[in-house]
N, C-alpha and C. Protein backbone atom coordinates (compact mmCIF):
# COMPACT_ATOMS: atom_id res chain seq x y z
N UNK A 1 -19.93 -21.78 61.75
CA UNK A 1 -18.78 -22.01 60.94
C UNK A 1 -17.54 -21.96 61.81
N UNK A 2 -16.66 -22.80 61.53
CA UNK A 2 -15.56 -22.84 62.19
C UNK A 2 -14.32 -21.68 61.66
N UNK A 3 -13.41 -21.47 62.60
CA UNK A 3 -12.10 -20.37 62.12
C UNK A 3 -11.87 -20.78 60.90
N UNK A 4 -11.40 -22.33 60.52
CA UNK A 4 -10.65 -22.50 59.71
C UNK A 4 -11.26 -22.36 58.20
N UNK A 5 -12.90 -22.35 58.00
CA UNK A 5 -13.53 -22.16 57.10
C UNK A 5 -13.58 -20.47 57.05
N UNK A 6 -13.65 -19.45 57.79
CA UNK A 6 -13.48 -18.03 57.91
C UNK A 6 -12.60 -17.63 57.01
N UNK A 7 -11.53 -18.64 57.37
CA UNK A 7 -9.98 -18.27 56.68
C UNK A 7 -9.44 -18.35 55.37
N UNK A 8 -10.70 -19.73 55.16
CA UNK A 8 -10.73 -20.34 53.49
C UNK A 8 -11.34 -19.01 52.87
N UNK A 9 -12.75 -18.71 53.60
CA UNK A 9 -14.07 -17.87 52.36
C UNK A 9 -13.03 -16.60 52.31
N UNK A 10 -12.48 -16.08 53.46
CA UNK A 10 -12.11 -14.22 52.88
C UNK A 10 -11.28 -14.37 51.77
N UNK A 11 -10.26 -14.77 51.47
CA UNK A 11 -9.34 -15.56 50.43
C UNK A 11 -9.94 -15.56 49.08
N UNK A 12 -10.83 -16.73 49.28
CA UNK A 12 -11.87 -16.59 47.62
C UNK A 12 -12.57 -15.45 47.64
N UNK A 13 -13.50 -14.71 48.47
CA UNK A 13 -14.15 -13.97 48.10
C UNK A 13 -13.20 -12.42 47.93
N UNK A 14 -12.16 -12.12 48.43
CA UNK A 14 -11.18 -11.09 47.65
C UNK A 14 -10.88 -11.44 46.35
N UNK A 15 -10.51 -12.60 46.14
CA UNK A 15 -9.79 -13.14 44.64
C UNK A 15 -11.22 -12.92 43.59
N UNK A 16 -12.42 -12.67 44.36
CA UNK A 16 -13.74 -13.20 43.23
C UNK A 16 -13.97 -11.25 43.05
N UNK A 17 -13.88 -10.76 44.44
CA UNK A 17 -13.60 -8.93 44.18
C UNK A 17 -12.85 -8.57 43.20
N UNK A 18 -11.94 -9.15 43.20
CA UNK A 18 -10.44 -9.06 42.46
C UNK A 18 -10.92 -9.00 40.89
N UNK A 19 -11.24 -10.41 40.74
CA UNK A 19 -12.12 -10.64 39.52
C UNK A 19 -12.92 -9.97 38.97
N UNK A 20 -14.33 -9.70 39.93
CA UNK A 20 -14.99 -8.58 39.15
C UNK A 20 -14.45 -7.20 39.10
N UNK A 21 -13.66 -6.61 40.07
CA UNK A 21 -13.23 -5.39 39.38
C UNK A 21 -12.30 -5.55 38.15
N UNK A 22 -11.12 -6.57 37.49
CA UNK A 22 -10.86 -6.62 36.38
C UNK A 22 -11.99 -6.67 35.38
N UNK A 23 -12.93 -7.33 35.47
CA UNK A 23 -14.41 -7.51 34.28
C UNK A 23 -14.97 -6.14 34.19
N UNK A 24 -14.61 -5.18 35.42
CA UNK A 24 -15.22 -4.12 35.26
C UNK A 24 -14.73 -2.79 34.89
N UNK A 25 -13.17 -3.09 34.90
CA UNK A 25 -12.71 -1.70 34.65
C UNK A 25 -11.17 -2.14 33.56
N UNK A 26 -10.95 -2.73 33.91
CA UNK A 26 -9.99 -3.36 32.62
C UNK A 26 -10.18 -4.03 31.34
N UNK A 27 -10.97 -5.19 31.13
CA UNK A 27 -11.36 -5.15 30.01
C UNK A 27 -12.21 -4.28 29.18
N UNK A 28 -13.17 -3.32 29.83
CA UNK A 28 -14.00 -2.17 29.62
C UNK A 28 -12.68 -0.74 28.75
N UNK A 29 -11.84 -0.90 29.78
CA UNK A 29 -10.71 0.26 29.60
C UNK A 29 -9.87 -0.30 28.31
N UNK A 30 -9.86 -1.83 27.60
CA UNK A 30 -9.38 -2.00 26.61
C UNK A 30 -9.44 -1.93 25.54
N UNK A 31 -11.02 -2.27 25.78
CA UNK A 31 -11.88 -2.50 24.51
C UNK A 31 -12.03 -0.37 24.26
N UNK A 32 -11.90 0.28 25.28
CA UNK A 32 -12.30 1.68 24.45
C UNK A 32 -10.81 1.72 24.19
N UNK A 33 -9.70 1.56 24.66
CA UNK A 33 -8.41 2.02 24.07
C UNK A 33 -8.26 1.82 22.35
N UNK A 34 -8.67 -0.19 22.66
CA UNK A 34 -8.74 -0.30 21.38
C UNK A 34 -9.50 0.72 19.74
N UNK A 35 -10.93 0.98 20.44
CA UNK A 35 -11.56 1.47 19.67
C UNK A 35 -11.02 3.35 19.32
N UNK A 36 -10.37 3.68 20.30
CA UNK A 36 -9.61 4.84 20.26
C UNK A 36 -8.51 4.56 19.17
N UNK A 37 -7.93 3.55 18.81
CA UNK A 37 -6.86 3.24 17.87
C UNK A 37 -7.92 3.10 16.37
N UNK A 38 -8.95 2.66 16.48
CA UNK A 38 -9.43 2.10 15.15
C UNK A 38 -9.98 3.54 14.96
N UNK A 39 -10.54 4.37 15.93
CA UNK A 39 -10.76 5.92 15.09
C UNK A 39 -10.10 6.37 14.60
N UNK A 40 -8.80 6.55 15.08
CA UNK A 40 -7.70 6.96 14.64
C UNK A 40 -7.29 6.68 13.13
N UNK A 41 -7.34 5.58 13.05
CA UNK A 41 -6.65 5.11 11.79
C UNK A 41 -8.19 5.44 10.87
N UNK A 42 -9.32 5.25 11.01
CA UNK A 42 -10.23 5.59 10.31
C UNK A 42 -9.92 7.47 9.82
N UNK A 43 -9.75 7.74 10.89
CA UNK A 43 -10.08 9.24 10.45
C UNK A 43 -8.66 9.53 9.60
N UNK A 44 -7.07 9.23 10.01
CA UNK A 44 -6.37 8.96 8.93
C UNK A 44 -7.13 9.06 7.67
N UNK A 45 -7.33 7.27 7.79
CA UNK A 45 -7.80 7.14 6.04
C UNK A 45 -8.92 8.17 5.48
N UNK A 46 -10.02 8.76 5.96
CA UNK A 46 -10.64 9.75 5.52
C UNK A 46 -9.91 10.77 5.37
N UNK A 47 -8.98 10.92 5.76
CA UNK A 47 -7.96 12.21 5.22
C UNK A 47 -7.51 11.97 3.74
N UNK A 48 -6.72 10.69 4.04
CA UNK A 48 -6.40 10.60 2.86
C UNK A 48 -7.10 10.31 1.78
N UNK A 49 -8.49 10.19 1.61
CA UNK A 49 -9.38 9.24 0.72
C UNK A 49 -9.73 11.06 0.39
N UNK A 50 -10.15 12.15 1.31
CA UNK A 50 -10.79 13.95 0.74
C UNK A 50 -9.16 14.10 0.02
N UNK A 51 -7.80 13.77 0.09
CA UNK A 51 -7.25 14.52 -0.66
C UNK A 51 -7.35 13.83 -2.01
N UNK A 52 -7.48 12.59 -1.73
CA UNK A 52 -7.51 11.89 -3.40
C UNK A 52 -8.59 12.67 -3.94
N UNK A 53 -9.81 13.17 -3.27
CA UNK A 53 -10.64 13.00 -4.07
C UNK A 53 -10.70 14.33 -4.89
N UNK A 54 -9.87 15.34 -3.98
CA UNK A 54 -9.91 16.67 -4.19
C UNK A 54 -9.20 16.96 -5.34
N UNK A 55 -7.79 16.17 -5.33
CA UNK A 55 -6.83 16.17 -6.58
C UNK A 55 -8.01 15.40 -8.06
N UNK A 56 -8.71 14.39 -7.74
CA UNK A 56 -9.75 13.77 -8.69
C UNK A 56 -10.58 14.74 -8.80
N UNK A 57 -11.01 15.61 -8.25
CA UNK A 57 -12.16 16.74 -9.11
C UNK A 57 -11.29 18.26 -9.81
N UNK A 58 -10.35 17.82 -9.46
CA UNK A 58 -9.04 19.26 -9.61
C UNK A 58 -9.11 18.56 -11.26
N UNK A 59 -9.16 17.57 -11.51
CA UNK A 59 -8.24 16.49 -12.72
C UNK A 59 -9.52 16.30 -13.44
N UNK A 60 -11.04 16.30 -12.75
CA UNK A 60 -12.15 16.80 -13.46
C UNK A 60 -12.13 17.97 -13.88
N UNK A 61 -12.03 19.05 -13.38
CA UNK A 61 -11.96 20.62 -14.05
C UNK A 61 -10.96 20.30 -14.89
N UNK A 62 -9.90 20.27 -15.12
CA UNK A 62 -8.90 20.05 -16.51
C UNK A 62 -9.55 19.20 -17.43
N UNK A 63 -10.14 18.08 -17.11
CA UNK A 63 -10.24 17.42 -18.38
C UNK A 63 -11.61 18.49 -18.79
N UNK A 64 -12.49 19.25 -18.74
CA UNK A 64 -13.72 20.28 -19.29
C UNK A 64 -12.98 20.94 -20.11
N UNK A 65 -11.77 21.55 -20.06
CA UNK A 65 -11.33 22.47 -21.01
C UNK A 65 -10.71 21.73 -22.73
N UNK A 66 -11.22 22.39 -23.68
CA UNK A 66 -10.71 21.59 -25.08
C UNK A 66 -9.34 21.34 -24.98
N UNK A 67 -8.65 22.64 -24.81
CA UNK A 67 -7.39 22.07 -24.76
C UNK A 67 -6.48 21.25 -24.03
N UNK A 68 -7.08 20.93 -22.83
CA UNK A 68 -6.49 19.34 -22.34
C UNK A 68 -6.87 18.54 -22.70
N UNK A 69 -7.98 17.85 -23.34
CA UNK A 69 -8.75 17.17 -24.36
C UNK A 69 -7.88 17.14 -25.74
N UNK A 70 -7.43 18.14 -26.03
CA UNK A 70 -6.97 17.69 -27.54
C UNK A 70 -5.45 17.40 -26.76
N UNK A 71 -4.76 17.83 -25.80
CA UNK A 71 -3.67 17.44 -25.51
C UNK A 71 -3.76 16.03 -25.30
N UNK A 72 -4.45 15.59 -24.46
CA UNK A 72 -4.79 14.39 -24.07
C UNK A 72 -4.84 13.06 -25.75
N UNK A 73 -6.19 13.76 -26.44
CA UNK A 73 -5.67 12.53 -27.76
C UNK A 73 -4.50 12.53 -28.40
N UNK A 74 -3.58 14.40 -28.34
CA UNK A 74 -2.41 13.68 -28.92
C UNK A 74 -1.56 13.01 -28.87
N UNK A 75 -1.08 13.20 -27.49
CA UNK A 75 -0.25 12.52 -26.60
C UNK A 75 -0.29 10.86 -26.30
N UNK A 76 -1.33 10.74 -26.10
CA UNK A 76 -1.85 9.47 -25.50
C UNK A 76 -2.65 8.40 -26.64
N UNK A 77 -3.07 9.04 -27.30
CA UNK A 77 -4.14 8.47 -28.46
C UNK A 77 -3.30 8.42 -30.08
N UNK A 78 -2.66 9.79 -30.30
CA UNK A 78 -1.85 10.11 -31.34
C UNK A 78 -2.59 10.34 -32.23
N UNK A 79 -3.43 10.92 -31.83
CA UNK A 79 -5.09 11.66 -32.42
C UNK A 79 -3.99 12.94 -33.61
N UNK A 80 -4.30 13.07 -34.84
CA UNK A 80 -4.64 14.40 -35.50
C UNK A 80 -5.26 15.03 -36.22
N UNK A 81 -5.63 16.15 -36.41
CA UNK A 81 -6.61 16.74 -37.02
C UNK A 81 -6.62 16.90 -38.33
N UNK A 82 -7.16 16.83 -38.96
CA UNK A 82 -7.71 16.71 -40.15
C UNK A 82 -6.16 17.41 -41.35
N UNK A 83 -5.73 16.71 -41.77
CA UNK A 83 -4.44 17.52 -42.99
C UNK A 83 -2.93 17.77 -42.05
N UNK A 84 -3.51 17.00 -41.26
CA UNK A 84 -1.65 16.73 -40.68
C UNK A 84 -1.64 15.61 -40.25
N UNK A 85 -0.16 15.52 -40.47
CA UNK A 85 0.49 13.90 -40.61
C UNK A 85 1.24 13.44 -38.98
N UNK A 86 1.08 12.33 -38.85
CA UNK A 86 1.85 12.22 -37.48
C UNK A 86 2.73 11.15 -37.89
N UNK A 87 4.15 11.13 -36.98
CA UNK A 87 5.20 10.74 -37.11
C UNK A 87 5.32 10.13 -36.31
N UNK A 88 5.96 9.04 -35.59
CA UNK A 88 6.49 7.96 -34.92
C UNK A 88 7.91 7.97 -34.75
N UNK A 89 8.46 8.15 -34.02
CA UNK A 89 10.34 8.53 -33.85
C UNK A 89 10.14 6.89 -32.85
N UNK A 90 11.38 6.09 -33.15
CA UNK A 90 11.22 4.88 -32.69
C UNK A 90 12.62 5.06 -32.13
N UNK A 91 12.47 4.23 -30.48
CA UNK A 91 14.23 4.53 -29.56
C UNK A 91 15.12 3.70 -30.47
N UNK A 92 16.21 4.04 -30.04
CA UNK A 92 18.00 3.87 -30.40
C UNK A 92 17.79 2.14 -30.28
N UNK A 93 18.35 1.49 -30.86
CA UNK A 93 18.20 0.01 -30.15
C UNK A 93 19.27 0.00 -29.60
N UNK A 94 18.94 -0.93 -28.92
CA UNK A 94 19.90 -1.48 -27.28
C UNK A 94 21.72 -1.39 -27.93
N UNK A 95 22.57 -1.38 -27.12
CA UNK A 95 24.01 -1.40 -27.52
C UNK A 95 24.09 -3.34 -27.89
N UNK A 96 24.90 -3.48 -28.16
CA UNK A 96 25.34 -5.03 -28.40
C UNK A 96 26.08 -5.28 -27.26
N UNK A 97 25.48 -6.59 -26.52
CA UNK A 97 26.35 -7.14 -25.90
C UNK A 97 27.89 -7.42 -26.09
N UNK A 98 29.00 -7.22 -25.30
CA UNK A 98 30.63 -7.58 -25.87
C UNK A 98 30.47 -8.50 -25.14
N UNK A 99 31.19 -9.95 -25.80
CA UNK A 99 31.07 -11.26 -25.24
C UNK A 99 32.42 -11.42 -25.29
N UNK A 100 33.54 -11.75 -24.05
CA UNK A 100 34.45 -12.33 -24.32
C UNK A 100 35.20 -13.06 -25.14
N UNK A 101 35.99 -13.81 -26.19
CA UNK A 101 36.10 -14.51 -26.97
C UNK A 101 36.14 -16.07 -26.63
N UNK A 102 35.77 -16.86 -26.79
CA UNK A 102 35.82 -18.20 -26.11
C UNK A 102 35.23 -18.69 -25.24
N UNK A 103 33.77 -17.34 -25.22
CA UNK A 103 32.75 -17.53 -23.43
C UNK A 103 31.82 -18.51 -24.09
N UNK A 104 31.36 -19.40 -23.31
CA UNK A 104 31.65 -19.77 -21.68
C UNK A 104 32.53 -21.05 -22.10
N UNK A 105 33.04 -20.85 -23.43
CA UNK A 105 33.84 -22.56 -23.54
C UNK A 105 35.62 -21.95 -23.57
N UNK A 106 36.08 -21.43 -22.68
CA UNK A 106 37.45 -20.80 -22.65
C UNK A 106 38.27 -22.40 -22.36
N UNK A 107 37.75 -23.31 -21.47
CA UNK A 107 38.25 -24.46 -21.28
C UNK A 107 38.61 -25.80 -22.55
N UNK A 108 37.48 -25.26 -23.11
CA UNK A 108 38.22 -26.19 -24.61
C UNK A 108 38.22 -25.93 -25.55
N UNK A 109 38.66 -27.12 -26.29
CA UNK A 109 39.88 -26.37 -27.53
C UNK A 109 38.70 -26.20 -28.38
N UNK A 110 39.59 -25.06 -29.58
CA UNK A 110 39.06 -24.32 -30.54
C UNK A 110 37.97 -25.44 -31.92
N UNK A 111 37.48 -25.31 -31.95
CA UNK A 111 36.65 -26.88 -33.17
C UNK A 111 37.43 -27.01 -34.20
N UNK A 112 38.36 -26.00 -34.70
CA UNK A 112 39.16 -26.56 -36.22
C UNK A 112 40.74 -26.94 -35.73
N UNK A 113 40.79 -27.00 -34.37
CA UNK A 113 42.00 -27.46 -33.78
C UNK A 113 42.29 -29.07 -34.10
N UNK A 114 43.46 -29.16 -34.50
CA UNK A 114 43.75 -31.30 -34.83
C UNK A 114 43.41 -31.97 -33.88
């Protein structure tokens, strides 16, 4: 082989070193970073999924007792027991709009005008 081919191969074959150590330690080192982020956020959400669930069995023990049960139909259902009457209180109605006098026709004349 001649010098000038010597000079070509060391060139490529560093750049092809080059190469496989990126295949070997950088994309390797990304893909676990990455997967270090997706635990993360997994184990997050399992946090938050044991407190829902904890407040949901907290909200099971209340509903076992009668008296959140009968609170529950009155409130919500308007459930009553046998020889009492239930009442309905209905809201205030809305105020009345105040409309300017002449809105939105302030520009022309009055209809019984000559």
């Amino acid at each position: 082989m001649s010098r000038r081919a010597h000079r070509t191969i060391w060139p490529v074959l560093a750049g092809l070193l080059v190469l496989g150590a990126l295949f070997l330690s950088v994309f390797p080192t990304r893909t676990w970073l990455d997967q270090r982020g997706a635990i993360s956020d997994s184990r997050a959400e399992l946090a938050e999924l044991d407190a829902e669930l904890g407040a949901l069995d907290e909200r099971v023990g209340a509903l076992d007792s009668p008296e959140e049960i009968e609170r529950l139909a009155r409130e919500d259902y308007g459930m009553v027991k046998p020889g009492e009457e239930a009442y309905g209180i209905l809201p205030l109605p809305a105020a009345p709009i105040e409309i300017p006098p002449g809105w939105p026709f302030t520009a022309a004349p009055p209809a019984d005008a000559p």
